[in-house]
PDB file of N, CA and C in Angstrom:
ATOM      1  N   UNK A   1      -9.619  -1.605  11.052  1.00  0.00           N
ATOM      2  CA  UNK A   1     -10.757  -1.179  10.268  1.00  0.00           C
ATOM      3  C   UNK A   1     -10.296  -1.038   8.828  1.00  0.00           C
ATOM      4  N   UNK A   2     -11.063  -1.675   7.870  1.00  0.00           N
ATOM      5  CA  UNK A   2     -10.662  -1.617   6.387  1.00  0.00           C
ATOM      6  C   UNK A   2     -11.684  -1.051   5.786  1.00  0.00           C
ATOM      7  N   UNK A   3     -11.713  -0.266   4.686  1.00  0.00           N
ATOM      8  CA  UNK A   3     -12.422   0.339   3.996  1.00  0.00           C
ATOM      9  C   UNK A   3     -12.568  -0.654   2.572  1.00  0.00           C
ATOM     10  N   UNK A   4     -13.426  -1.236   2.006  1.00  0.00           N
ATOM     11  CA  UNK A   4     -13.387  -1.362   0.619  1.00  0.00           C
ATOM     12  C   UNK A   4     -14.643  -0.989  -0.334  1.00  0.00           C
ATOM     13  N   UNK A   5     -14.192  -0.922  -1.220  1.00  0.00           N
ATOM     14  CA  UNK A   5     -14.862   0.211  -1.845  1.00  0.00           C
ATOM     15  C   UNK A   5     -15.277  -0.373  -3.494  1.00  0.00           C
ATOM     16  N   UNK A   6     -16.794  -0.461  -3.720  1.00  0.00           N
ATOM     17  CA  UNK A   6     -17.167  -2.079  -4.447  1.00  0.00           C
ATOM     18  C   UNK A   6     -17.725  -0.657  -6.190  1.00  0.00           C
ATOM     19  N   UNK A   7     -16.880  -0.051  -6.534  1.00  0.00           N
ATOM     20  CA  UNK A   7     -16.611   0.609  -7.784  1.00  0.00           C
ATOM     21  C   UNK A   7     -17.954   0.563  -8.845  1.00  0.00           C
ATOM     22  N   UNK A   8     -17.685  -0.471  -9.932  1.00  0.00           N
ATOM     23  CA  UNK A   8     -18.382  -0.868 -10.765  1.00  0.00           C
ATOM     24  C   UNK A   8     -20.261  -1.176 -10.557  1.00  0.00           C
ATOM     25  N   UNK A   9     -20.128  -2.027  -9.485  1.00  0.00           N
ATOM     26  CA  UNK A   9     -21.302  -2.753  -9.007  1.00  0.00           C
ATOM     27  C   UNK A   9     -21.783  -1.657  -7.936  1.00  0.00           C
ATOM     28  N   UNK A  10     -21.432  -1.101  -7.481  1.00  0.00           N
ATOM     29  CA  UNK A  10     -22.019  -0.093  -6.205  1.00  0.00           C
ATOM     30  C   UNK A  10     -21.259   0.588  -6.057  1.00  0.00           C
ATOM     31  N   UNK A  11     -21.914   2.168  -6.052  1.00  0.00           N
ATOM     32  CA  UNK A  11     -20.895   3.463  -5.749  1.00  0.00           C
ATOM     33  C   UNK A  11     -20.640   3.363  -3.869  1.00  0.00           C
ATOM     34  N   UNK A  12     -21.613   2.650  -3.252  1.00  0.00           N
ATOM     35  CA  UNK A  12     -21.369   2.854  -1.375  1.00  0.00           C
ATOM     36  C   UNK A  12     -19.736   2.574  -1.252  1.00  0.00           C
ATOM     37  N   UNK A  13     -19.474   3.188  -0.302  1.00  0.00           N
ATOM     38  CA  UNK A  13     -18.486   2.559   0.772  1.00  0.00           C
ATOM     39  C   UNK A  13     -18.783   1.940   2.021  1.00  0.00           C
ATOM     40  N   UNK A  14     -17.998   0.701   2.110  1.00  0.00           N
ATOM     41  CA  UNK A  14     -18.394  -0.404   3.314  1.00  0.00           C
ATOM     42  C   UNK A  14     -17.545  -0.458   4.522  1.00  0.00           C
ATOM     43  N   UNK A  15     -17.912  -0.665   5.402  1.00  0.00           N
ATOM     44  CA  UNK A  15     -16.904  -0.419   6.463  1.00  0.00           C
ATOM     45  C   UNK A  15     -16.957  -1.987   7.539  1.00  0.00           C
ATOM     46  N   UNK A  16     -15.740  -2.879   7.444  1.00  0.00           N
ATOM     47  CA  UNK A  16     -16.367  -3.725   8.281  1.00  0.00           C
ATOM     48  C   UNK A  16     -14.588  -4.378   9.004  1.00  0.00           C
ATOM     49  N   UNK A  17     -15.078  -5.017  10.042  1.00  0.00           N
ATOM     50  CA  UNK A  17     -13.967  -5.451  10.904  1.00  0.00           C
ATOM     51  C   UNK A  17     -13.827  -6.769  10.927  1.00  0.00           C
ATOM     52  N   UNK A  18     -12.699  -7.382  10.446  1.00  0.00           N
ATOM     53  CA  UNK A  18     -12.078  -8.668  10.109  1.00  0.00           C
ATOM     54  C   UNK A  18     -10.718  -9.215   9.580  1.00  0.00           C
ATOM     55  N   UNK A  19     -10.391 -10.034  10.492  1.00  0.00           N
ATOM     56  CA  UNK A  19      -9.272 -10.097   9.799  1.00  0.00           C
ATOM     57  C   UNK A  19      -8.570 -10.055   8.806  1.00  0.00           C
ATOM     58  N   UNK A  20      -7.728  -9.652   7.828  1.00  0.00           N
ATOM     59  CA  UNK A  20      -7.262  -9.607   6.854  1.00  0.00           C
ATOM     60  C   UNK A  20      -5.631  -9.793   6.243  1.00  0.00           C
ATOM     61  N   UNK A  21      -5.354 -10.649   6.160  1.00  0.00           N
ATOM     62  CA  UNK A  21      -4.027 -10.743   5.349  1.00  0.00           C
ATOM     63  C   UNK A  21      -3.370 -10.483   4.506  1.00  0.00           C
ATOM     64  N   UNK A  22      -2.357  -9.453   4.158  1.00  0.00           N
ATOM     65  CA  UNK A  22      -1.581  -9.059   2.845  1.00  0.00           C
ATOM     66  C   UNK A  22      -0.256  -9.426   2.984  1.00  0.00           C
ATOM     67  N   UNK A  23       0.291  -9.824   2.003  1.00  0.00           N
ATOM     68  CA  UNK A  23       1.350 -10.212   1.679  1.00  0.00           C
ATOM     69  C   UNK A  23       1.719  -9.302   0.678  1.00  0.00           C
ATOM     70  N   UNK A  24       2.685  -8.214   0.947  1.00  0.00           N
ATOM     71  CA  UNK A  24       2.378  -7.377  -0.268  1.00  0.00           C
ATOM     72  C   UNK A  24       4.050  -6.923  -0.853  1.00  0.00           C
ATOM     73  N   UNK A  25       4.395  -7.057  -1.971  1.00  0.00           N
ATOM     74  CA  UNK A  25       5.892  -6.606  -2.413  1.00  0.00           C
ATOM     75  C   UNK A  25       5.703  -5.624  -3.094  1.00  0.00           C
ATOM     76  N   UNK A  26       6.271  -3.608  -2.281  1.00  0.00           N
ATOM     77  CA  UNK A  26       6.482  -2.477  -3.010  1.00  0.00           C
ATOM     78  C   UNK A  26       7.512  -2.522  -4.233  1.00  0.00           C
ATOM     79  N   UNK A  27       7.484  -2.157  -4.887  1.00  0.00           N
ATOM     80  CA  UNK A  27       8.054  -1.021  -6.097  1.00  0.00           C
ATOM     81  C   UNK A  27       8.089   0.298  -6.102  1.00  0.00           C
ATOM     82  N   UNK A  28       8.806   1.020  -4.947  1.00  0.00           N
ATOM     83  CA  UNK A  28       8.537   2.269  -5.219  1.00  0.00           C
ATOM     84  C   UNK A  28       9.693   3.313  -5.307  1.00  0.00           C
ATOM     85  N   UNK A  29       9.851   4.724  -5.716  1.00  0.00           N
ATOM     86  CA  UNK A  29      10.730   5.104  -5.846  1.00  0.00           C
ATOM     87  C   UNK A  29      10.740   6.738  -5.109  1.00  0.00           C
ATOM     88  N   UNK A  30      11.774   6.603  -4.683  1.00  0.00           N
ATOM     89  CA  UNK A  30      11.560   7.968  -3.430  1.00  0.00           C
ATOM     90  C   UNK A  30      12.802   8.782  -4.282  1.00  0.00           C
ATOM     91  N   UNK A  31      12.454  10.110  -3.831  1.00  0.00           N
ATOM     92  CA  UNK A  31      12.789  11.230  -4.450  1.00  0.00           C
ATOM     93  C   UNK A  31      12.841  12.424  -2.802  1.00  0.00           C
ATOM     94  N   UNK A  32      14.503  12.645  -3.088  1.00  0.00           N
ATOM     95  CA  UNK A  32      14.597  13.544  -2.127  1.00  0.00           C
ATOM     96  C   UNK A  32      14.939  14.392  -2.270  1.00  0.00           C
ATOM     97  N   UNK A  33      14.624  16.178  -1.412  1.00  0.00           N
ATOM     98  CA  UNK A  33      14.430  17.097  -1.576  1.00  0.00           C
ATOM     99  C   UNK A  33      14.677  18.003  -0.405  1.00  0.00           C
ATOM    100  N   UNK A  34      15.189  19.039  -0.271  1.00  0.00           N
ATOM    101  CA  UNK A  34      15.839  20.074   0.619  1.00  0.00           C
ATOM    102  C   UNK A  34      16.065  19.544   2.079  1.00  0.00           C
ATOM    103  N   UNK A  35      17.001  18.536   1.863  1.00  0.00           N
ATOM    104  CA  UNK A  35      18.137  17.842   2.355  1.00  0.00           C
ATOM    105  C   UNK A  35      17.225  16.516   3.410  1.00  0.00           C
ATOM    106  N   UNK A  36      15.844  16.785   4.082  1.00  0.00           N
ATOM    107  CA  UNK A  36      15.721  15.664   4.694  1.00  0.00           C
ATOM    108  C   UNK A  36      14.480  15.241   4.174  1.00  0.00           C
ATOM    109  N   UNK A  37      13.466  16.138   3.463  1.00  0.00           N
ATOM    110  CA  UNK A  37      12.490  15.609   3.039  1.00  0.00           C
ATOM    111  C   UNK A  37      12.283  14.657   2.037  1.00  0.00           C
ATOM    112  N   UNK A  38      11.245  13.871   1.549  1.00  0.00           N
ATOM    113  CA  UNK A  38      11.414  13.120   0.515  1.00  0.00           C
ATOM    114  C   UNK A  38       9.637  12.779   0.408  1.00  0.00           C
ATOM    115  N   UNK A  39       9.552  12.530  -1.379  1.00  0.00           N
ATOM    116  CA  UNK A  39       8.281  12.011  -1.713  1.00  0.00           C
ATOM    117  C   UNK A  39       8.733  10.983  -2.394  1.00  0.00           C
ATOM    118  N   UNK A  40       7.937  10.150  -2.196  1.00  0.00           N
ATOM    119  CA  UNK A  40       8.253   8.038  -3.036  1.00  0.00           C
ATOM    120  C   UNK A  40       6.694   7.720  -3.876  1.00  0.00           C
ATOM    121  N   UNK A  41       6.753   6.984  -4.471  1.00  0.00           N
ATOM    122  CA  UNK A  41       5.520   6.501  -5.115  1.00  0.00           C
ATOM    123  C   UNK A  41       5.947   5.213  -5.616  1.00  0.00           C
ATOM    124  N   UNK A  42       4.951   4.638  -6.067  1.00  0.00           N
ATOM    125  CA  UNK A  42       5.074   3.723  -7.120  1.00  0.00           C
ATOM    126  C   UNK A  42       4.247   2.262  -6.984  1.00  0.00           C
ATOM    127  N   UNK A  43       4.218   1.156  -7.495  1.00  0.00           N
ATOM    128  CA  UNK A  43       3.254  -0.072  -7.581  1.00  0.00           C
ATOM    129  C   UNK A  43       3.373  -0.737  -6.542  1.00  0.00           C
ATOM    130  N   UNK A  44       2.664  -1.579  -6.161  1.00  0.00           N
ATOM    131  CA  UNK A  44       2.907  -2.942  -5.184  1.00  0.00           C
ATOM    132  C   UNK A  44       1.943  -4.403  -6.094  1.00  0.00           C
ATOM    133  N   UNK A  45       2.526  -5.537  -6.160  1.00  0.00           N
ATOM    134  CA  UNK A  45       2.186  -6.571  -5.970  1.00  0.00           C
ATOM    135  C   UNK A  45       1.392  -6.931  -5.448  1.00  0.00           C
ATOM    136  N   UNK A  46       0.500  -7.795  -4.778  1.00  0.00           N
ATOM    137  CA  UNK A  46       0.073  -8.047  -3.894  1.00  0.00           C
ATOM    138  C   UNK A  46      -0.762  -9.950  -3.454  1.00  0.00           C
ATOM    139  N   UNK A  47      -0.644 -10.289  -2.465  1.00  0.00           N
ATOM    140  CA  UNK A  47      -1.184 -11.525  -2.653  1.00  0.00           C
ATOM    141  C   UNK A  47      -2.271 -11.427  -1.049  1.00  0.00           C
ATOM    142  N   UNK A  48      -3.626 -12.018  -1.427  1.00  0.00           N
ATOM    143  CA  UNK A  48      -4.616 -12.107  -0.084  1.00  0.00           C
ATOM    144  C   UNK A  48      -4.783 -13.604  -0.041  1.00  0.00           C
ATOM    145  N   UNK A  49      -4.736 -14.128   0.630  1.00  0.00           N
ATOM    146  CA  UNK A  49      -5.160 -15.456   0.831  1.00  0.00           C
ATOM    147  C   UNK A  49      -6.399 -16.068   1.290  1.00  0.00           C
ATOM    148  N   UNK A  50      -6.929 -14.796   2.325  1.00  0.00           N
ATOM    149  CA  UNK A  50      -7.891 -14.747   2.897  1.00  0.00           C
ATOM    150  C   UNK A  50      -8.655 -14.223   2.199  1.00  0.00           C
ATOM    151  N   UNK A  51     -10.399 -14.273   2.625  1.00  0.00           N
ATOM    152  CA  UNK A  51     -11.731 -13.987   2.182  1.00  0.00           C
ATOM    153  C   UNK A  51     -11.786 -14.690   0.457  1.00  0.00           C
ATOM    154  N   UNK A  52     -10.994 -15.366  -0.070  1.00  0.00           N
ATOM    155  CA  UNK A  52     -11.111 -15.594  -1.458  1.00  0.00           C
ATOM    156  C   UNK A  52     -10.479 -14.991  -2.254  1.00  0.00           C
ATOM    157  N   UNK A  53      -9.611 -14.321  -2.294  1.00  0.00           N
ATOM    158  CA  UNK A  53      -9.125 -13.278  -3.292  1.00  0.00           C
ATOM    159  C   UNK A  53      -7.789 -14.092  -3.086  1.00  0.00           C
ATOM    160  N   UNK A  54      -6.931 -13.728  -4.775  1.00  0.00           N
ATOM    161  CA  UNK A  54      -5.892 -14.391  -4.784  1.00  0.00           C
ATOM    162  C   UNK A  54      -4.880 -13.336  -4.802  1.00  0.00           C
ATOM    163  N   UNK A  55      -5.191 -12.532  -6.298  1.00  0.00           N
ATOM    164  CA  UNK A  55      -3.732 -11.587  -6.178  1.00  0.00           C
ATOM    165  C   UNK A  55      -4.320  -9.959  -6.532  1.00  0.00           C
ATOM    166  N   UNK A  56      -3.696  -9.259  -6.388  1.00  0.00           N
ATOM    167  CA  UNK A  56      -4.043  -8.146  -6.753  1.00  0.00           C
ATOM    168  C   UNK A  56      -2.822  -7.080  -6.973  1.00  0.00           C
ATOM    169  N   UNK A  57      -3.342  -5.385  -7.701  1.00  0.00           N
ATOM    170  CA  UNK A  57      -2.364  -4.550  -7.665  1.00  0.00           C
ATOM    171  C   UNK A  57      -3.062  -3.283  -7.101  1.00  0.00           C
ATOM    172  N   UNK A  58      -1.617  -2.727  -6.868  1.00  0.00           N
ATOM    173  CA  UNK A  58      -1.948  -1.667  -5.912  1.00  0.00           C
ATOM    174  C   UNK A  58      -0.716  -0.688  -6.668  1.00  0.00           C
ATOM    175  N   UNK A  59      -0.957   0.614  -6.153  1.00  0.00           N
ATOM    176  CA  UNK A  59      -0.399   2.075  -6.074  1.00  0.00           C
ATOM    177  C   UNK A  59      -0.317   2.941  -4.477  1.00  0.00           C
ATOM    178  N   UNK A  60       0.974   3.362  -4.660  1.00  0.00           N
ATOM    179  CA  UNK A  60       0.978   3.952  -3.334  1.00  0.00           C
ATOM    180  C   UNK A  60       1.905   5.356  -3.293  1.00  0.00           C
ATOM    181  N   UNK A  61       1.348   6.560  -2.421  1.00  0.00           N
ATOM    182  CA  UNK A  61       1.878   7.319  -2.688  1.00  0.00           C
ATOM    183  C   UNK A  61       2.758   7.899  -1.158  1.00  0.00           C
ATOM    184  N   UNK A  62       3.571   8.574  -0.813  1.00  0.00           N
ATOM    185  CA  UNK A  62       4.348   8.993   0.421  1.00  0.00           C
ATOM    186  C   UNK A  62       4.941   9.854   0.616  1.00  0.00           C
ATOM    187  N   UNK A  63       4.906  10.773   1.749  1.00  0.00           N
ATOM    188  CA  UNK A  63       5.570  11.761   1.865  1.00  0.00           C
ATOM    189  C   UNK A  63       6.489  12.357   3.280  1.00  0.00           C
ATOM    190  N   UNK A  64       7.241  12.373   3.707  1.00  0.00           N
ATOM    191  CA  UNK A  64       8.363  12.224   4.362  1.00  0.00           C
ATOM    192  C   UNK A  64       9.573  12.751   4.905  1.00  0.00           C
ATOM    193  N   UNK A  65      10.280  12.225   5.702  1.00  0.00           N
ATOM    194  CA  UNK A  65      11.693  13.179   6.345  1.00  0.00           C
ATOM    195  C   UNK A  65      12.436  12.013   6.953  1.00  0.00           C
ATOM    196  N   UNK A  66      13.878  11.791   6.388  1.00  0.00           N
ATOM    197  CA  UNK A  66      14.694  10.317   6.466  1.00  0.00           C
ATOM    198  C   UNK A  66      15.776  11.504   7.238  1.00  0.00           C
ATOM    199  N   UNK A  67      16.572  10.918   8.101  1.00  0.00           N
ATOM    200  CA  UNK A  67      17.670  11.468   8.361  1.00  0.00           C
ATOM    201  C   UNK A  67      19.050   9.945   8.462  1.00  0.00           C
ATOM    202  N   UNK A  68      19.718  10.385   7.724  1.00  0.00           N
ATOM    203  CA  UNK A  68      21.011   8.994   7.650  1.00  0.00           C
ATOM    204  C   UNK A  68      22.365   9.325   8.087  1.00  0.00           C
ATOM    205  N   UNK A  69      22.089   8.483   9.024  1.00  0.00           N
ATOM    206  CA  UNK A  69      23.561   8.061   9.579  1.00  0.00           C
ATOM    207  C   UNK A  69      24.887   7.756   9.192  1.00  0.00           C
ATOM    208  N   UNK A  70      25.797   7.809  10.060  1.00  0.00           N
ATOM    209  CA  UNK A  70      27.824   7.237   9.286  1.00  0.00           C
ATOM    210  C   UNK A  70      27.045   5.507   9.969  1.00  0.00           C
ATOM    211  N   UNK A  71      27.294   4.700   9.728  1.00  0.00           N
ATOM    212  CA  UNK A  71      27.774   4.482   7.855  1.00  0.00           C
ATOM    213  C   UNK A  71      26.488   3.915   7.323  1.00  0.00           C
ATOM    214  N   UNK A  72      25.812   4.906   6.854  1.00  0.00           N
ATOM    215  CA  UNK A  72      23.958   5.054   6.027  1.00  0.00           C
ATOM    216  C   UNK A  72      22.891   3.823   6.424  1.00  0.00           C
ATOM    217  N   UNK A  73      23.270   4.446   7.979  1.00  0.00           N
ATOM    218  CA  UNK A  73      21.839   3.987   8.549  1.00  0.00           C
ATOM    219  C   UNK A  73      20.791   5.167   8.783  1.00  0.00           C
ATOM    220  N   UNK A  74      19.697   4.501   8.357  1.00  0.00           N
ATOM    221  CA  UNK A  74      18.783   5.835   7.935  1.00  0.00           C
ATOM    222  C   UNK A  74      17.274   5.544   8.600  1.00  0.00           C
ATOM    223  N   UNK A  75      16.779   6.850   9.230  1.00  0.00           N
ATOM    224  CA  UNK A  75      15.423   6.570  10.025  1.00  0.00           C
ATOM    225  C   UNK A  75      14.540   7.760   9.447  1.00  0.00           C
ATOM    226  N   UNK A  76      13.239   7.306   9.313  1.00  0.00           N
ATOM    227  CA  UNK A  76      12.328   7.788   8.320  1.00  0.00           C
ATOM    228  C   UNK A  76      11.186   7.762   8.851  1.00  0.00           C
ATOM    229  N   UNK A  77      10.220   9.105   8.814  1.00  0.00           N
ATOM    230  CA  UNK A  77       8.992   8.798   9.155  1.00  0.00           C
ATOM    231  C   UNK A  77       8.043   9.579   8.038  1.00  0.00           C
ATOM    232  N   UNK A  78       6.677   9.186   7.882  1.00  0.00           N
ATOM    233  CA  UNK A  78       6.308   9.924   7.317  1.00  0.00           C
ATOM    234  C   UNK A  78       4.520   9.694   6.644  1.00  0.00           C
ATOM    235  N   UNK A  79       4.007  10.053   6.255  1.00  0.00           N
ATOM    236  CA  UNK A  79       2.690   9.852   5.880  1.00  0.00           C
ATOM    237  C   UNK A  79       2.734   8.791   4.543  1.00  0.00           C
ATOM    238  N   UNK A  80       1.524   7.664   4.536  1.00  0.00           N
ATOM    239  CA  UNK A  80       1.216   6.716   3.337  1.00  0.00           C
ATOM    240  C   UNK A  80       0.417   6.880   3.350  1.00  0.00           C
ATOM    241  N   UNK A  81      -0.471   6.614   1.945  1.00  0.00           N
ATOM    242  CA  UNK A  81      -1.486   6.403   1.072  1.00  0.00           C
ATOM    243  C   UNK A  81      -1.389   4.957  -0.019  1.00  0.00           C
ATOM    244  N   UNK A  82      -1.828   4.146   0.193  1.00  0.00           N
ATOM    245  CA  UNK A  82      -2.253   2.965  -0.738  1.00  0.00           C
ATOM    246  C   UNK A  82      -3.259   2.700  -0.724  1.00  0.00           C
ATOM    247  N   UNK A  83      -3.419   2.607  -2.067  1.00  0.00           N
ATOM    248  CA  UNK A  83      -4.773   1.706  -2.958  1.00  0.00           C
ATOM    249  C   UNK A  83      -4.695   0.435  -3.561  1.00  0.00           C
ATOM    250  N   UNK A  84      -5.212  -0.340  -3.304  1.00  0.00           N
ATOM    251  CA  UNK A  84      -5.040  -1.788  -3.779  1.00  0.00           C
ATOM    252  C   UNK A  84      -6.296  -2.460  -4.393  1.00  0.00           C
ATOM    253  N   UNK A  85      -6.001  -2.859  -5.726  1.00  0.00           N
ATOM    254  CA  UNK A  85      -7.628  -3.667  -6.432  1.00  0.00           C
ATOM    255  C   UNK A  85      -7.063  -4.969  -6.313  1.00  0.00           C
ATOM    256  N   UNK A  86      -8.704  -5.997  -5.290  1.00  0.00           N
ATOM    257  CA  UNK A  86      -8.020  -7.145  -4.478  1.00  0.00           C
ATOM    258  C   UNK A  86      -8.104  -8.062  -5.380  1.00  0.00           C
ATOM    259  N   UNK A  87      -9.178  -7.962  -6.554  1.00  0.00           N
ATOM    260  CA  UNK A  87      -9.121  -9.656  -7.558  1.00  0.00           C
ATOM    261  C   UNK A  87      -8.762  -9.198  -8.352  1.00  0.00           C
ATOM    262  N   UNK A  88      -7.575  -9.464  -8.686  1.00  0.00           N
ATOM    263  CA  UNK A  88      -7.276  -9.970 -10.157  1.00  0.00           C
ATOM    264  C   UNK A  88      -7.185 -10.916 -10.293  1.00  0.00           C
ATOM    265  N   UNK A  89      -7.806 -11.787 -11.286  1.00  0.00           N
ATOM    266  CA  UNK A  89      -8.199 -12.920 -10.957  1.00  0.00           C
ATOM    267  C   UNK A  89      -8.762 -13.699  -9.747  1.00  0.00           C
ATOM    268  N   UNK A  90      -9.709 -13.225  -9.683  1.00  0.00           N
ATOM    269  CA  UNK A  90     -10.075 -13.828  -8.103  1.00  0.00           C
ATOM    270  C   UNK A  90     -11.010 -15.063  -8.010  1.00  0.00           C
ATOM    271  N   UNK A  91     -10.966 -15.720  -7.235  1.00  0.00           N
ATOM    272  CA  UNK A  91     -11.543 -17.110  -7.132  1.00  0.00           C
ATOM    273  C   UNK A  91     -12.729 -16.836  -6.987  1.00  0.00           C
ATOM    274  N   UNK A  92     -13.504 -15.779  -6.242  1.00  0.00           N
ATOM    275  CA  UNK A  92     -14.610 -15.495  -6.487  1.00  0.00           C
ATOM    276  C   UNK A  92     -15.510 -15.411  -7.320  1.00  0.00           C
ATOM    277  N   UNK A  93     -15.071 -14.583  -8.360  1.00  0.00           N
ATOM    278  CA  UNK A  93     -15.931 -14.430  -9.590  1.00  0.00           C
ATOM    279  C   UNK A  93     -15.574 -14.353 -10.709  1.00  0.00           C
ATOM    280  N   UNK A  94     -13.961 -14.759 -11.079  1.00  0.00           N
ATOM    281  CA  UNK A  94     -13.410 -14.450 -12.441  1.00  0.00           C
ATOM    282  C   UNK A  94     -12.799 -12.940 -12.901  1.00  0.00           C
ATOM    283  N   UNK A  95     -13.264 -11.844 -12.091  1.00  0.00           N
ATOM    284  CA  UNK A  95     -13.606 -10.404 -12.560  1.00  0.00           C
ATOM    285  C   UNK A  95     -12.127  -9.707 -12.105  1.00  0.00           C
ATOM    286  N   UNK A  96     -11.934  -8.536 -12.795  1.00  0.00           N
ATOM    287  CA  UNK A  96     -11.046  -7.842 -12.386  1.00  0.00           C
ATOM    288  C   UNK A  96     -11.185  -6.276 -11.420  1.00  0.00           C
ATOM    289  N   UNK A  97     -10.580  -5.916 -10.732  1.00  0.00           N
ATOM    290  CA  UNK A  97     -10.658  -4.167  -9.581  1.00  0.00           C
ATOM    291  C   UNK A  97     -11.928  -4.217  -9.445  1.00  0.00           C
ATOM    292  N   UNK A  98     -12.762  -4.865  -9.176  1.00  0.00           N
ATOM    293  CA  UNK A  98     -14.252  -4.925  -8.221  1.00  0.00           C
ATOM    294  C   UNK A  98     -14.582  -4.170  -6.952  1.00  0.00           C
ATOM    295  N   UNK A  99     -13.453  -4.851  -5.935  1.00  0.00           N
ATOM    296  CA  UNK A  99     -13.265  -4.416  -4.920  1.00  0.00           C
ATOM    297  C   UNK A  99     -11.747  -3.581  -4.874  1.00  0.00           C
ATOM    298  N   UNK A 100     -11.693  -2.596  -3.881  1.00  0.00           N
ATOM    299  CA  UNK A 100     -10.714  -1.841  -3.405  1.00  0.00           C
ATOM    300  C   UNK A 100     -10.298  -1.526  -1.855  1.00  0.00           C
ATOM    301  N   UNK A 101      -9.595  -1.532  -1.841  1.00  0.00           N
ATOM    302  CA  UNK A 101      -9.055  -1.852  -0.195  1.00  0.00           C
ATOM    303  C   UNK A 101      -8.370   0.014  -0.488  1.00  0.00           C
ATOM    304  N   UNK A 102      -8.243   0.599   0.881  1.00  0.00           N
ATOM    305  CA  UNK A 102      -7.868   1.728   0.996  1.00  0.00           C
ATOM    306  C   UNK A 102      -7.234   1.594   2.156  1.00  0.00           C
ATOM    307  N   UNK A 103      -5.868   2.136   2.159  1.00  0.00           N
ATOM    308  CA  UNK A 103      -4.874   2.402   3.164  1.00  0.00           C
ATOM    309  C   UNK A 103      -4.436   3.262   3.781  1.00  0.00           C
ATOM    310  N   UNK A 104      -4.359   4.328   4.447  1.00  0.00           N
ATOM    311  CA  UNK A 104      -3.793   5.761   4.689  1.00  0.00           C
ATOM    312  C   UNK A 104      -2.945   5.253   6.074  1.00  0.00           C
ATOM    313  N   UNK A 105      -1.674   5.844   6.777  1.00  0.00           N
ATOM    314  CA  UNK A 105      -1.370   5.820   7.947  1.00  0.00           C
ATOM    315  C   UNK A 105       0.088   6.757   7.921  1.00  0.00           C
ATOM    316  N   UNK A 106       0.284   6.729   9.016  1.00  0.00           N
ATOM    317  CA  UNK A 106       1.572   6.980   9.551  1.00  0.00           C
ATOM    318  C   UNK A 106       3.105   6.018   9.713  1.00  0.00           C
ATOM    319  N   UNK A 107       3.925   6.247   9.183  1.00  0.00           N
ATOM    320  CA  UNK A 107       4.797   5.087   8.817  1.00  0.00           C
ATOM    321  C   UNK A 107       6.510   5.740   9.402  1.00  0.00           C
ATOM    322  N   UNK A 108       6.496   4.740   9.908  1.00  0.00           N
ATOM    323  CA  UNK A 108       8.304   4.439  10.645  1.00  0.00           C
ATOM    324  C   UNK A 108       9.104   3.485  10.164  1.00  0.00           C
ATOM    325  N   UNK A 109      10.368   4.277   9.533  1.00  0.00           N
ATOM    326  CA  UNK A 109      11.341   2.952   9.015  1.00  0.00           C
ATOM    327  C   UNK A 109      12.419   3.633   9.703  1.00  0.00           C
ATOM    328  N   UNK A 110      13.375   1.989   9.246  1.00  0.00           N
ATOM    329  CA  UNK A 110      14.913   2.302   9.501  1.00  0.00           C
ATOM    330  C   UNK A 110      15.346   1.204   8.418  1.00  0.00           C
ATOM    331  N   UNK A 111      16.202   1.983   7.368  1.00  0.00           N
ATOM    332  CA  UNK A 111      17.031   1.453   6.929  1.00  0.00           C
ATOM    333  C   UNK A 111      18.431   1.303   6.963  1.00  0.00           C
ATOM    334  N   UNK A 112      18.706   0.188   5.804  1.00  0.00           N
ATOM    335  CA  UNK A 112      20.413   0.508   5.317  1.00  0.00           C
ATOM    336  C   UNK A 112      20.562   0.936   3.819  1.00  0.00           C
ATOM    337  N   UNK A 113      21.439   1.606   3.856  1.00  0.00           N
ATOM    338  CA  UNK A 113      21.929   1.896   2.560  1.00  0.00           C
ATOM    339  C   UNK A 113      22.736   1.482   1.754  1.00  0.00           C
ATOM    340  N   UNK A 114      23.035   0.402   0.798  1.00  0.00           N
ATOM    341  CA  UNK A 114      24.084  -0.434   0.470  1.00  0.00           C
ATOM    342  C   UNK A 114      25.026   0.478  -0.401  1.00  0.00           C
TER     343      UNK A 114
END
């Protein structure tokens, strides 16, 4: 289920079910705090291929508890929030942050630490 959310042209929110594709590269930067917690933020990239839209940007915010391993393997869970405006430049209509895609979930990693 995706939420997008049509700003400029209409204050509604739409709710509809369909496939959707992101290809998306974070930028973000995490910040840790009384020893396992941590908050991250920062931009994402983004490319849709689908419904017409080409590229877009996004912001995302996170909040969290990593615990790391000998030799800094590290497992992380924790709450996301992203927002993403889907045309920039979009094949659709020329226009820019029209539409907005909204993200919230629950998130599991495992990293490495170089």
């Amino acid at each position: 289920m995706h939420q997008a959310n049509h700003y400029f042209n209409d204050p509604k929110t739409y709710e509809y079910n369909e496939k959707f594709f992101i290809f998306s590269v974070p930028l973000h930067l995490k910040v840790h705090f009384l020893k396992y917690l941590f908050i991250d933020g920062g931009v994402s990239f983004n490319y849709y291929p689908s419904t017409g839209y080409t590229w877009g940007v996004g912001a995302g915010i996170g909040i969290g508890a990593e615990y790391t391993f000998k030799p800094a393997i590290s497992i992380s869970a924790g709450y996301q929030s992203q927002w993403n405006f889907l045309n920039l430049f979009s094949r659709q209509n020329n226009s820019f942050g029209i539409d907005m895609l909204n993200q919230r979930g629950f998130v599991i990693g495992l990293g490495y630490r170089f």
